[in-house]
N, C-alpha and C. Protein backbone atom coordinates (compact mmCIF):
# COMPACT_ATOMS: atom_id res chain seq x y z
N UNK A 1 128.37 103.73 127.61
CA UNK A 1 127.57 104.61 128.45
C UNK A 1 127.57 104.14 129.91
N UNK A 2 127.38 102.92 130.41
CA UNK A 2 127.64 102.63 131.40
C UNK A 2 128.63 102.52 132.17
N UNK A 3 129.33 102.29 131.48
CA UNK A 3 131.07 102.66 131.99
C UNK A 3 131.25 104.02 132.15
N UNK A 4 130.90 105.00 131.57
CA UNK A 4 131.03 106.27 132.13
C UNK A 4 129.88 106.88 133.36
N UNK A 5 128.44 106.17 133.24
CA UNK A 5 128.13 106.23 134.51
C UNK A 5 128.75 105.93 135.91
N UNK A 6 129.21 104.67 135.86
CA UNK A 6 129.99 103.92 136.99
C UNK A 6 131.20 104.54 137.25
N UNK A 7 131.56 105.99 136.65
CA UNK A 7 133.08 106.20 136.92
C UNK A 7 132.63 107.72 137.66
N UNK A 8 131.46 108.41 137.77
CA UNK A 8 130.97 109.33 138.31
C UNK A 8 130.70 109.27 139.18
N UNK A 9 131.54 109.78 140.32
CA UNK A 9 131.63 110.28 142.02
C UNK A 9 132.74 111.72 142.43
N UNK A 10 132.19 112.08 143.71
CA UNK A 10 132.95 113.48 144.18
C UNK A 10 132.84 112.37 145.22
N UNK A 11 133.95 113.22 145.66
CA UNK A 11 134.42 112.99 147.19
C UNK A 11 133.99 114.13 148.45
N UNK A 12 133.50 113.69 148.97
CA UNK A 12 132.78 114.35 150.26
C UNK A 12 133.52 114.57 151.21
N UNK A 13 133.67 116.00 151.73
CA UNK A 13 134.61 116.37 153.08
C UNK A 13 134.32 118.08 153.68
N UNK A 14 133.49 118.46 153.26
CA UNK A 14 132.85 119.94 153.28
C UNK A 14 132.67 120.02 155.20
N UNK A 15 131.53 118.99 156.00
CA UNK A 15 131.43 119.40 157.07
C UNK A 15 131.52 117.70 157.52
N UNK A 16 131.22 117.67 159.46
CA UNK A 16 131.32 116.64 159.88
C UNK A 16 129.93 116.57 160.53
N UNK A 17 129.33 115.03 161.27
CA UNK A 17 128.06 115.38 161.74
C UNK A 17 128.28 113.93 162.79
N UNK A 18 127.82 114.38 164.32
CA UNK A 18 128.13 113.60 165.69
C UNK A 18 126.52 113.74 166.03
N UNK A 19 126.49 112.60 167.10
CA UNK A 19 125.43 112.74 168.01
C UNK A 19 125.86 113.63 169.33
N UNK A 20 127.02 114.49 169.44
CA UNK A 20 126.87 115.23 170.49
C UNK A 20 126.88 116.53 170.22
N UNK A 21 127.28 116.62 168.64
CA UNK A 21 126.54 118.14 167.88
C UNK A 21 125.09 118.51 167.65
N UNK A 22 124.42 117.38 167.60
CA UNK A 22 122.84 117.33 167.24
C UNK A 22 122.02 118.09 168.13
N UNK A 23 120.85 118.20 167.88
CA UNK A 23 119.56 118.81 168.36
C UNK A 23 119.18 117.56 169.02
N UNK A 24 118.44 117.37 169.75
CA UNK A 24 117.72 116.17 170.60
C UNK A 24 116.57 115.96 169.76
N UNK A 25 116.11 116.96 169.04
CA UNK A 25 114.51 117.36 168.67
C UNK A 25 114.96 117.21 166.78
N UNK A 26 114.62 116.01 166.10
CA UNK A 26 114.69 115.87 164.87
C UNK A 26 114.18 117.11 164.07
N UNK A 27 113.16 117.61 164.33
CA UNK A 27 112.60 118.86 163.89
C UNK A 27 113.14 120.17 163.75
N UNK A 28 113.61 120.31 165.39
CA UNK A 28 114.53 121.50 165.61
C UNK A 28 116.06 121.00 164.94
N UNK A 29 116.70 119.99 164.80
CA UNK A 29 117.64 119.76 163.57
C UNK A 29 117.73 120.14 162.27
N UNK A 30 116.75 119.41 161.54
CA UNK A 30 116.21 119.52 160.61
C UNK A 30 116.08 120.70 160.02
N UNK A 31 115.43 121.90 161.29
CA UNK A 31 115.50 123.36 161.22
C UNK A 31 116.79 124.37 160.93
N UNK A 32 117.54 123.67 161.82
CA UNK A 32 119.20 124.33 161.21
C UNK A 32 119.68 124.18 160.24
N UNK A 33 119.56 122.24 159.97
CA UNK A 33 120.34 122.71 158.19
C UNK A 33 119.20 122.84 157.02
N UNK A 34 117.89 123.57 157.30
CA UNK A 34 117.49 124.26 156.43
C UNK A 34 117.67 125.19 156.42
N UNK A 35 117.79 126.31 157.72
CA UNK A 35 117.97 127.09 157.31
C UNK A 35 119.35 127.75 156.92
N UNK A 36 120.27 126.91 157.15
CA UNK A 36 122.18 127.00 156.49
C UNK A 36 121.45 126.36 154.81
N UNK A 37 120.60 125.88 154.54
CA UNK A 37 120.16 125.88 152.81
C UNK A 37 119.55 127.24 152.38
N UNK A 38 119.09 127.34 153.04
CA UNK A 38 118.57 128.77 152.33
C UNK A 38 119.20 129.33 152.87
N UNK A 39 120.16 129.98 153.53
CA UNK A 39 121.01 131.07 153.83
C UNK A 39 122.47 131.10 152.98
N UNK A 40 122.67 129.06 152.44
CA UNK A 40 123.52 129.29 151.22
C UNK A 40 122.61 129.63 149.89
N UNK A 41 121.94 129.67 150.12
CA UNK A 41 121.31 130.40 148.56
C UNK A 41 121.47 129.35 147.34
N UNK A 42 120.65 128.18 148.06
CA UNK A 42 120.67 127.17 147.59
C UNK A 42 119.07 127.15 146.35
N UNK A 43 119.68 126.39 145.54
CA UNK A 43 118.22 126.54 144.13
C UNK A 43 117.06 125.70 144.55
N UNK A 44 115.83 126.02 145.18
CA UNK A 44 114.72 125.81 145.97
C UNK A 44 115.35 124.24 146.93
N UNK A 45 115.87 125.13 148.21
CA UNK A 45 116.17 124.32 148.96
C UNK A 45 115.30 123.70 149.56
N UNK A 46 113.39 123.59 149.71
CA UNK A 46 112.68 123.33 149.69
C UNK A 46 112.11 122.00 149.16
N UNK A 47 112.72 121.94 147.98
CA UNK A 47 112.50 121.01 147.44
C UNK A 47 112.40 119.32 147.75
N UNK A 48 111.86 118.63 147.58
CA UNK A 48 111.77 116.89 148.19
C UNK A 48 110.97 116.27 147.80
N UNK A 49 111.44 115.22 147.39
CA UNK A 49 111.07 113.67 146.98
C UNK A 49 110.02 113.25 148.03
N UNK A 50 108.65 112.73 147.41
CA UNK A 50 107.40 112.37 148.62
C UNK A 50 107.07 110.75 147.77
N UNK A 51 107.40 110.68 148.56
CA UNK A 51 107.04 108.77 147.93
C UNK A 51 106.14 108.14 148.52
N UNK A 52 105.24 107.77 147.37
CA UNK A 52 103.98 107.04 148.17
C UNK A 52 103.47 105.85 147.62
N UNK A 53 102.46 105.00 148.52
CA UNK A 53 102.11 103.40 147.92
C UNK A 53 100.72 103.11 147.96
N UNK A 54 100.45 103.01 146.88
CA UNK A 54 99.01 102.71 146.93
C UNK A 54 98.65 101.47 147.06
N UNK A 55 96.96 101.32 146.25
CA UNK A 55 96.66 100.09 147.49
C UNK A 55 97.34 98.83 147.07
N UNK A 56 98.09 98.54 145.53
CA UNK A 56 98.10 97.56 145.62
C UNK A 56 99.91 97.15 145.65
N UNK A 57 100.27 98.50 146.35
CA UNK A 57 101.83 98.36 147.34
C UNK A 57 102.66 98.49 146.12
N UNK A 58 102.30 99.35 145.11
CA UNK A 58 102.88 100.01 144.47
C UNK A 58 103.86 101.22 144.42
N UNK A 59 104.76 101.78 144.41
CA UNK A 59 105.31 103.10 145.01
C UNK A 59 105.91 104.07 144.15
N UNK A 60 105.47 105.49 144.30
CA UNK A 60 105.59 106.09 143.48
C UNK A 60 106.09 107.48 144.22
N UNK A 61 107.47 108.10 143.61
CA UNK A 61 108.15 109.38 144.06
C UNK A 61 107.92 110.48 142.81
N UNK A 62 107.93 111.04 143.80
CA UNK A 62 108.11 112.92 142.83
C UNK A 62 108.53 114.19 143.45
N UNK A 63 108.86 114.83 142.92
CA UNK A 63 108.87 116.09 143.71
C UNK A 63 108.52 116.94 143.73
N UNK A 64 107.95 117.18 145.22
CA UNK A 64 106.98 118.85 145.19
C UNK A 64 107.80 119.83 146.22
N UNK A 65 107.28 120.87 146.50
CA UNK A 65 107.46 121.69 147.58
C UNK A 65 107.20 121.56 148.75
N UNK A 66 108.26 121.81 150.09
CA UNK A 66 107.91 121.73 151.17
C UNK A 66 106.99 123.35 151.50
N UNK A 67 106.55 123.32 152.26
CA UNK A 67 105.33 124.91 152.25
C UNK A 67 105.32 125.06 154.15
N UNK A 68 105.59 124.58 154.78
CA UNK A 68 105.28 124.93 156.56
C UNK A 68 106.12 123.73 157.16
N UNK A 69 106.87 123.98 158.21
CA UNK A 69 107.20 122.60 159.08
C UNK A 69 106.82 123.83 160.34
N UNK A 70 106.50 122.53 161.41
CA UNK A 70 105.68 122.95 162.76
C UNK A 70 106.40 122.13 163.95
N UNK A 71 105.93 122.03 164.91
CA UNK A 71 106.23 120.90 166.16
C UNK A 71 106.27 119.82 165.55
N UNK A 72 105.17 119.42 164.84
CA UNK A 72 104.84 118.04 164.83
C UNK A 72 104.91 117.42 163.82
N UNK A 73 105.20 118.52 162.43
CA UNK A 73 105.77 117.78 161.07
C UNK A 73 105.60 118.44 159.65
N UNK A 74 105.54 117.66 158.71
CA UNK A 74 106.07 118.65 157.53
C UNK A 74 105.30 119.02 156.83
N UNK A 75 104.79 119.85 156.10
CA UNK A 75 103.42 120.51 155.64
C UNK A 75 103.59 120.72 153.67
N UNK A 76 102.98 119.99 153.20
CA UNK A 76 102.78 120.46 152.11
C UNK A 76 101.58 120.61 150.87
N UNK A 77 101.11 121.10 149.75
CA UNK A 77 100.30 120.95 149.30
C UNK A 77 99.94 120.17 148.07
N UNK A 78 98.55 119.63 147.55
CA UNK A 78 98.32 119.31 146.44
C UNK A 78 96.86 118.87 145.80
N UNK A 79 96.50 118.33 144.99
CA UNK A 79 95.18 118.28 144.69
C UNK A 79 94.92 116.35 145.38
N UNK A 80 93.81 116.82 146.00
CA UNK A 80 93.37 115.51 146.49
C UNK A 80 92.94 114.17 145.95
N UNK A 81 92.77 114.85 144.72
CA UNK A 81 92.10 113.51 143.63
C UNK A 81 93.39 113.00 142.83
N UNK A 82 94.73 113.48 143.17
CA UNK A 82 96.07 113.58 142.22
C UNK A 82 96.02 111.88 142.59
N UNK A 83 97.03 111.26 141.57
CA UNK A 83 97.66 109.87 142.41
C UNK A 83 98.26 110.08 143.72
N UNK A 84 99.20 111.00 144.07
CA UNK A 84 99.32 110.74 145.28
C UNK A 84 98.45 111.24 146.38
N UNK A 85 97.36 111.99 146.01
CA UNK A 85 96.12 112.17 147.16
C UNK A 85 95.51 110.98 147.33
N UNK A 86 95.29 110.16 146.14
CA UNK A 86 94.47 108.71 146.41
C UNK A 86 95.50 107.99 146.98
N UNK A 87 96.95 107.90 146.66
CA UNK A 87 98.02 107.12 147.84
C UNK A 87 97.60 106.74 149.04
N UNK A 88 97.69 108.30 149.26
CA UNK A 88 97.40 109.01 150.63
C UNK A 88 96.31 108.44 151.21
N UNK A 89 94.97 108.54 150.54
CA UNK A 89 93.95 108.58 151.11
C UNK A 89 93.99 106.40 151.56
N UNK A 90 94.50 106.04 150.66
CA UNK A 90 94.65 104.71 150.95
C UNK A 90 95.85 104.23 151.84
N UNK A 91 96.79 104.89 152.28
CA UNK A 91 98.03 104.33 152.65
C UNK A 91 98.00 105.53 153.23
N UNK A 92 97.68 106.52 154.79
CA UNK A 92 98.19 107.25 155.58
C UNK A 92 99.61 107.50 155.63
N UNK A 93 100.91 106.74 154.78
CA UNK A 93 102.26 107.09 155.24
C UNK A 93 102.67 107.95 154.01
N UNK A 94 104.45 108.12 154.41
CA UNK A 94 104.91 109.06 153.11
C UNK A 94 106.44 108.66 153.24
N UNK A 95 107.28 108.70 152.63
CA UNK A 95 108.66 109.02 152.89
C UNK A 95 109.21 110.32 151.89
N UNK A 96 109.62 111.03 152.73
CA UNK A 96 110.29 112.42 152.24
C UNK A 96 112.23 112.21 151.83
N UNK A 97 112.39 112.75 151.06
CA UNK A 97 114.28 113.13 151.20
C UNK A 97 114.35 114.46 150.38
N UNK A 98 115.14 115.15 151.38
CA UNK A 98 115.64 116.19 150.95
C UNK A 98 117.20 116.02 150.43
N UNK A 99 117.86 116.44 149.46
CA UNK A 99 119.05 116.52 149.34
C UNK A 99 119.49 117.46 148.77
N UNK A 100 120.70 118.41 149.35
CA UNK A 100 121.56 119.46 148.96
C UNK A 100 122.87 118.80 148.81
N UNK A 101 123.20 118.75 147.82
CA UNK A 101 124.36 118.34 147.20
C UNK A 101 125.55 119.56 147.29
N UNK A 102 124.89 120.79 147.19
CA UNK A 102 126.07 121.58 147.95
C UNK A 102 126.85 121.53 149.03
N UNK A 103 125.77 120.85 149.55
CA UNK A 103 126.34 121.00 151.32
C UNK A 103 126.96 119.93 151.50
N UNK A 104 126.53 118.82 150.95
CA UNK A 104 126.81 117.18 150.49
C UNK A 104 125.98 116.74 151.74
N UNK A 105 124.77 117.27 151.60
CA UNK A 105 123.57 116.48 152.97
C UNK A 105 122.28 116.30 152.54
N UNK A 106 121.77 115.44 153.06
CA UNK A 106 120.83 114.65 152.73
C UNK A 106 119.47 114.40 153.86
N UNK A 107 118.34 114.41 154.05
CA UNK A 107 117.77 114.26 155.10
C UNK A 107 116.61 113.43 154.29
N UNK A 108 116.56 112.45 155.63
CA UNK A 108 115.52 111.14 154.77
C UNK A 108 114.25 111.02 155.88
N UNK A 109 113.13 111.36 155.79
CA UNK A 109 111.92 110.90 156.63
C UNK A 109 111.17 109.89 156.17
N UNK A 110 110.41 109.84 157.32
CA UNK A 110 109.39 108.62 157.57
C UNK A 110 108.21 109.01 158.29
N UNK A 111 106.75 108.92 158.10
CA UNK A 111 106.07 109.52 158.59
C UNK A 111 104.37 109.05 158.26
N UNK A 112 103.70 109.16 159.70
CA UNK A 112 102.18 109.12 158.92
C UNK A 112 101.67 110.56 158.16
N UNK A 113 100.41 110.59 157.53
CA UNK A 113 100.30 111.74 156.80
C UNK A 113 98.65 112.16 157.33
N UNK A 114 98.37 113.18 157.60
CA UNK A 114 97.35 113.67 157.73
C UNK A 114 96.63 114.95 157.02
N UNK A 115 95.60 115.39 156.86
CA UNK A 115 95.20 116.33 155.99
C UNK A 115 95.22 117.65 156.98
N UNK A 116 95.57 118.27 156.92
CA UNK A 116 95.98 119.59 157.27
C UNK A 116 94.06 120.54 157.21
N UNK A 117 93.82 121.30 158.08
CA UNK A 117 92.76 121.82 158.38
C UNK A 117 92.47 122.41 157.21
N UNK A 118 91.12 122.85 156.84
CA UNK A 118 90.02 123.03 156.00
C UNK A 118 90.88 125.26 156.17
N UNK A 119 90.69 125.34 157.10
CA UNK A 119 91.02 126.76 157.16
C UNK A 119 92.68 126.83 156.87
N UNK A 120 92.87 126.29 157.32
CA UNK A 120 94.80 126.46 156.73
C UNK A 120 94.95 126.12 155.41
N UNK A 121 94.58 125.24 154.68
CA UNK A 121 94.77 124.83 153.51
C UNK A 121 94.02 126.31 152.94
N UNK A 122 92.99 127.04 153.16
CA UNK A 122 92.22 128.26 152.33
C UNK A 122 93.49 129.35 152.27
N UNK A 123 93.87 129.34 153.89
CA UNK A 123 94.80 130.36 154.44
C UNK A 123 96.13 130.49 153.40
N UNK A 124 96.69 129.30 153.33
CA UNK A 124 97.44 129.01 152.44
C UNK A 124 97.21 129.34 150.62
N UNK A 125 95.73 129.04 150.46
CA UNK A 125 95.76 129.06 149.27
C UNK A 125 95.56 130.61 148.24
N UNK A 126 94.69 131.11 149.32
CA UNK A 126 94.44 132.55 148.77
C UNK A 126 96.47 133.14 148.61
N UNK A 127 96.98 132.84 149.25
CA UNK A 127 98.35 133.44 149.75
C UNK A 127 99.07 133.48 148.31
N UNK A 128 98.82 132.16 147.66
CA UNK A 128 99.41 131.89 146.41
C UNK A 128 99.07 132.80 145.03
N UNK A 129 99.97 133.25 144.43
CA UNK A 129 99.82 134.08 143.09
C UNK A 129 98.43 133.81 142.51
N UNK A 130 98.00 134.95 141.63
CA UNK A 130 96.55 134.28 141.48
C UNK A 130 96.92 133.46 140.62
N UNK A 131 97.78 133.36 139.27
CA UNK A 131 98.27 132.85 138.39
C UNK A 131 97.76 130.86 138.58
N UNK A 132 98.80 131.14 140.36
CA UNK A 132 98.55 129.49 140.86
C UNK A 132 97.51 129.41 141.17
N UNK A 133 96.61 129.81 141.96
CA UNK A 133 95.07 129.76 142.52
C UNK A 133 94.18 129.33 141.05
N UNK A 134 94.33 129.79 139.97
CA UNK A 134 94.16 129.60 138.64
C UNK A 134 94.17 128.12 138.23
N UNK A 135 95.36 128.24 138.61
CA UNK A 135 95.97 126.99 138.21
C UNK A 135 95.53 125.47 138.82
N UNK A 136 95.31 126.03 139.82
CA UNK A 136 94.81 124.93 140.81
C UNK A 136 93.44 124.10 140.46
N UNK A 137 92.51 125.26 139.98
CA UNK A 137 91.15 124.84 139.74
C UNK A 137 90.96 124.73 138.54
N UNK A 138 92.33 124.93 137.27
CA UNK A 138 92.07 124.17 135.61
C UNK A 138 92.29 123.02 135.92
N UNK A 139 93.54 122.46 136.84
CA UNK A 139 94.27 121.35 136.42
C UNK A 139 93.22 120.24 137.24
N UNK A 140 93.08 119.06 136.68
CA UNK A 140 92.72 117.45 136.82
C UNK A 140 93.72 116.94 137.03
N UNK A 141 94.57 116.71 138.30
CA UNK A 141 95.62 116.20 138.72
C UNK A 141 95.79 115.09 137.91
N UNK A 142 96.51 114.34 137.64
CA UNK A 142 96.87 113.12 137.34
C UNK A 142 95.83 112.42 135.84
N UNK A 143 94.93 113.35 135.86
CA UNK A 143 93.87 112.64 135.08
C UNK A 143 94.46 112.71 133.18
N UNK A 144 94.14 111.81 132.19
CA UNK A 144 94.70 111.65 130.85
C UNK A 144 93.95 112.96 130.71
N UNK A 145 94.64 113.62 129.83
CA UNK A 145 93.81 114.55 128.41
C UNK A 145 94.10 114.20 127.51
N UNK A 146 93.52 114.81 126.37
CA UNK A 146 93.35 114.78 125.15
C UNK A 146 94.58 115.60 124.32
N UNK A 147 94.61 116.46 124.88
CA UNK A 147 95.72 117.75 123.90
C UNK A 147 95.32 118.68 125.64
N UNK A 148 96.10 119.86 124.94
CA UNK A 148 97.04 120.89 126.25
C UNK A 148 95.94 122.03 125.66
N UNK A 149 95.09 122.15 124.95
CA UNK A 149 93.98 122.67 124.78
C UNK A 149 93.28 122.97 125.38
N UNK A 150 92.46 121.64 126.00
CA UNK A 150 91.90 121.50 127.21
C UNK A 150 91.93 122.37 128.36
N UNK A 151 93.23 122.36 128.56
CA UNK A 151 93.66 123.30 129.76
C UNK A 151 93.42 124.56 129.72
N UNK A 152 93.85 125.20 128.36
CA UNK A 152 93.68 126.50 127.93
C UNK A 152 92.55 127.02 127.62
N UNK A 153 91.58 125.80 127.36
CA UNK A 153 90.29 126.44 127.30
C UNK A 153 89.44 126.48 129.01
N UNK A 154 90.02 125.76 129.86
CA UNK A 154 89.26 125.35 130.85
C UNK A 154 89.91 126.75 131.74
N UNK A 155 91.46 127.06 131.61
CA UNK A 155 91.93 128.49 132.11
C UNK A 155 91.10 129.90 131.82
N UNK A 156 90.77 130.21 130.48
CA UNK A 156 90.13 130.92 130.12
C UNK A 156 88.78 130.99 130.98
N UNK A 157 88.08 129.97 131.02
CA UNK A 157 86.20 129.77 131.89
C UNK A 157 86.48 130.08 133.09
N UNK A 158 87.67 129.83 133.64
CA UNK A 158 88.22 130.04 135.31
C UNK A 158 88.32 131.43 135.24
N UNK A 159 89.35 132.35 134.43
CA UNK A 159 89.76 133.51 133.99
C UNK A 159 88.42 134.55 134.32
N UNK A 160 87.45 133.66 133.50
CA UNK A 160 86.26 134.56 133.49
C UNK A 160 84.84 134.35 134.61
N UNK A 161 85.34 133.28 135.10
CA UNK A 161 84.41 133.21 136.25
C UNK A 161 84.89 133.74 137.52
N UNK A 162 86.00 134.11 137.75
CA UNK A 162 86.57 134.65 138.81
C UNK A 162 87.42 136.62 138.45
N UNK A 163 86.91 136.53 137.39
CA UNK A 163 87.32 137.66 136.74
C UNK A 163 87.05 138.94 138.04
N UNK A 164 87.93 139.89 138.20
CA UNK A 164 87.81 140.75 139.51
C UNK A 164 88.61 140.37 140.64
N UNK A 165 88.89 138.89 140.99
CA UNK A 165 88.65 138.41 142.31
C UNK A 165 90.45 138.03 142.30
N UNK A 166 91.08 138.74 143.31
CA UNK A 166 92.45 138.47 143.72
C UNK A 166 92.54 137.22 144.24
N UNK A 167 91.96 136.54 145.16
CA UNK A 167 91.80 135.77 146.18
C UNK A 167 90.53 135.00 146.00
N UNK A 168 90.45 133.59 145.40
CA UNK A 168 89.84 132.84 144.58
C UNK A 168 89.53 131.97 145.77
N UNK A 169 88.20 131.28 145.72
CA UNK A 169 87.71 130.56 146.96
C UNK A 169 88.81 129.04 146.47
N UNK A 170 89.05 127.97 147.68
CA UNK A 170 89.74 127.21 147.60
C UNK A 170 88.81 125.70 147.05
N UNK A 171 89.57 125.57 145.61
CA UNK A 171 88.74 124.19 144.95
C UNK A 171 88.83 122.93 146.34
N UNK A 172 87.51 122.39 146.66
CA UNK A 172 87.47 120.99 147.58
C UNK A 172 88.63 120.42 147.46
N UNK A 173 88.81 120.05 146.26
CA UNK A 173 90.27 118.72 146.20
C UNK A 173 91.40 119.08 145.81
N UNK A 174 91.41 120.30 146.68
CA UNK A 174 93.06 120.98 146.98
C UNK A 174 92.86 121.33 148.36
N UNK A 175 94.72 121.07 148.86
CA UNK A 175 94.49 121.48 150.61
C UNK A 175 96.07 120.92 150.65
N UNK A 176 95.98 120.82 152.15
CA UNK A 176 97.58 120.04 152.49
C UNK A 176 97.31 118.88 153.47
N UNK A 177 98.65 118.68 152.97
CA UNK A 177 98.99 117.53 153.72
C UNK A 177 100.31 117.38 155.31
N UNK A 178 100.20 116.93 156.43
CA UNK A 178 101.32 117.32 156.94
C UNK A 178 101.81 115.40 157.33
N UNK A 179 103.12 116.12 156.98
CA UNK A 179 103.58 114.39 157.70
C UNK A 179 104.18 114.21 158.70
N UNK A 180 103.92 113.82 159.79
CA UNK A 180 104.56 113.39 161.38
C UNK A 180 105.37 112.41 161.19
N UNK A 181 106.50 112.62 161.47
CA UNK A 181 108.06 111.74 161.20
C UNK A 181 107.64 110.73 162.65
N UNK A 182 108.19 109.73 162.58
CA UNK A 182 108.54 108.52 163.24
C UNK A 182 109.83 108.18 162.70
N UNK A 183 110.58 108.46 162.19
CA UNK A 183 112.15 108.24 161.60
C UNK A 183 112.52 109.30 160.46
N UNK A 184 113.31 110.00 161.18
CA UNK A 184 114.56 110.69 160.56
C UNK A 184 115.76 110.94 160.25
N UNK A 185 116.09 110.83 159.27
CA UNK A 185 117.86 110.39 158.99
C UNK A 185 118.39 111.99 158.64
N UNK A 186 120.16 112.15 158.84
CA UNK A 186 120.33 112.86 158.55
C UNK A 186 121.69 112.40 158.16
N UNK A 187 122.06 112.53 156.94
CA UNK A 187 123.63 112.08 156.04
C UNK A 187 124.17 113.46 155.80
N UNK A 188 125.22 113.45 156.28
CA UNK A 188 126.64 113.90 155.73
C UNK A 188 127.65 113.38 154.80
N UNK A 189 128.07 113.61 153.90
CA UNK A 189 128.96 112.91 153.15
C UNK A 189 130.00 113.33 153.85
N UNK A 190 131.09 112.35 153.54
CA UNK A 190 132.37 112.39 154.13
C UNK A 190 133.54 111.33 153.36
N UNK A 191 134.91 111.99 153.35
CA UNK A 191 135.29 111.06 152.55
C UNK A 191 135.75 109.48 152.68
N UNK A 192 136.15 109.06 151.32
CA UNK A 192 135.90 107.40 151.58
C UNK A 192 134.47 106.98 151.82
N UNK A 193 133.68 107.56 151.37
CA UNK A 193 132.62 107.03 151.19
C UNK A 193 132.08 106.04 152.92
N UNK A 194 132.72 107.05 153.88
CA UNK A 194 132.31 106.57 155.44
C UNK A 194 131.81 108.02 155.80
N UNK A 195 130.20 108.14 155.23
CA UNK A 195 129.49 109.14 155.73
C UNK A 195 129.31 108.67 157.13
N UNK A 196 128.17 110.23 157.61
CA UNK A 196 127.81 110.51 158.67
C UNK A 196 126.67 110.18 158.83
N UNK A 197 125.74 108.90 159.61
CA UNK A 197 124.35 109.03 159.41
C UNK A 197 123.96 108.92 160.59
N UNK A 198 123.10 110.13 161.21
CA UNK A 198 122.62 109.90 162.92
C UNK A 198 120.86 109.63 162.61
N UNK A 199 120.55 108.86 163.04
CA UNK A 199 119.11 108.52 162.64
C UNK A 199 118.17 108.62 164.16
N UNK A 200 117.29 109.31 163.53
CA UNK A 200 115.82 109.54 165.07
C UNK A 200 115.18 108.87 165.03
N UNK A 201 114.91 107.76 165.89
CA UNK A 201 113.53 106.70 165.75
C UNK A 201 112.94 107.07 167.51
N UNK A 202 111.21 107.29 166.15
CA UNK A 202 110.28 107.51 168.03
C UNK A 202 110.37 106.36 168.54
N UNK A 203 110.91 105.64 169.66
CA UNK A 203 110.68 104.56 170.53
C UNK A 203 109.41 105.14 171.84
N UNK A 204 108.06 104.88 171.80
CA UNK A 204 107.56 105.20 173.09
C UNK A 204 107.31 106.63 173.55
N UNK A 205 107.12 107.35 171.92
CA UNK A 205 106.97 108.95 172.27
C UNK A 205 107.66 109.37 172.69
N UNK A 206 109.28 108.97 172.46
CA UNK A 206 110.54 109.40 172.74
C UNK A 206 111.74 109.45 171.76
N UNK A 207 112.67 110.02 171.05
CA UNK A 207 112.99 110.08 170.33
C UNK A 207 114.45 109.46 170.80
N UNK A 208 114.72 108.74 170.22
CA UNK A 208 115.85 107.61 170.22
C UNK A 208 117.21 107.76 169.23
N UNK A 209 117.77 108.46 169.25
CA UNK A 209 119.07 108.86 168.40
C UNK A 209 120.32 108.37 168.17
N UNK A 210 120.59 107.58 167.13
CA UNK A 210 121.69 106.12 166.76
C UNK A 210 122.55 107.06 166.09
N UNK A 211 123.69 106.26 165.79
CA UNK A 211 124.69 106.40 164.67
C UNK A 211 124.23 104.81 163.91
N UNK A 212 124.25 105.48 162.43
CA UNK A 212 124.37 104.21 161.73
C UNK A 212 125.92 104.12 160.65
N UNK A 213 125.87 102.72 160.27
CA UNK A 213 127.26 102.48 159.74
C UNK A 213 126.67 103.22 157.91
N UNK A 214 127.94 103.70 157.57
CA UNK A 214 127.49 104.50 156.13
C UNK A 214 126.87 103.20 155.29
């Protein structure tokens, strides 16, 4: 089995990536080859790895949905009491990666994390299917149950306490989160395994743009 792991690679040669093709603005980058992901009709190009460390510098990835990027950084949602809301709430940072393997690109952040406004997080939440709004206020993020029962009985009491109502008030310990990059990578594969990596580091509220060696 391991021998057939170790023998699994593609070779990368689809596009090329310079620091004199780039955006100056990691964000406004970032913005183009998302939207060349969703314009290839890529399977939730959205998608990304949020890795976080709690208090006792533990670290833990998963993947959720990206939901808003802005000027100042990347926006997404979840329940506040989850493990990674208590991360969060203990460790302000995050690291994000996006990867489209179609494209053979990769984008890696770095960032503090802040809670996203009381009215945007509502704004956001009514927006969502009621199905999810539902969903939001059965589930106990992270917490053990007993059996999947639980849920179905706790869906049902939700079902019927909000019974009528399209647009469900927003549970406290759900909202978003946005993360302000201080380092952004962006990989190209290329072949021979001598990718493309131009990396953004804020130096001084200025954004500082390297080539690194693959």
């Amino acid at each position: 089995m391991n021998k057939d792991i170790s023998e699994l690679r593609n070779e990368y040669s689809k596009h090329t990536l310079d620091i004199s093709s780039v955006d100056t603005n990691p964000l406004v980058q970032f913005k183009h080859w998302f939207d060349e992901a969703v314009n290839s009709r890529l399977p939730e190009p959205n998608a990304m790895s949020v890795a976080t460390v709690n208090s006792q510098g533990i670290p833990s990835c998963r993947v959720v949905l990206l939901k808003g990027i802005d000027k100042t950084g990347f926006i997404f949602y979840t329940n506040y009491a989850s493990d990674k809301g208590q991360d969060l709430h203990n460790q302000p940072v995050a690291a994000l990666t996006f990867f489209w393997p179609e494209l053979e690109r990769q984008v890696r952040i770095q960032g503090s994390v802040s809670r996203v406004s009381k009215e945007t997080s509502t704004e956001y939440f009514q927006s969502r299917p009621r199905e999810s709004q539902i969903g939001a206020w059965v589930s106990p993020q992270s917490t053990p149950i007993s059996s999947r029962k639980i849920l179905e009985e706790r869906k049902k009491a939700i079902e019927e306490k909000f019974k009528g109502l399209d647009k469900l008030p927003r549970p406290e310990q759900w909202g978003g989160y946005k993360v302000t990059p201080f380092l952004v990578e962006f990989w190209q594969g290329r072949p021979s395994r001598l990718h493309d990596r131009i990396v953004y580091v804020l130096e001084n509220e200025e954004w500082v743009i390297r080539r690194l060696a693959p």
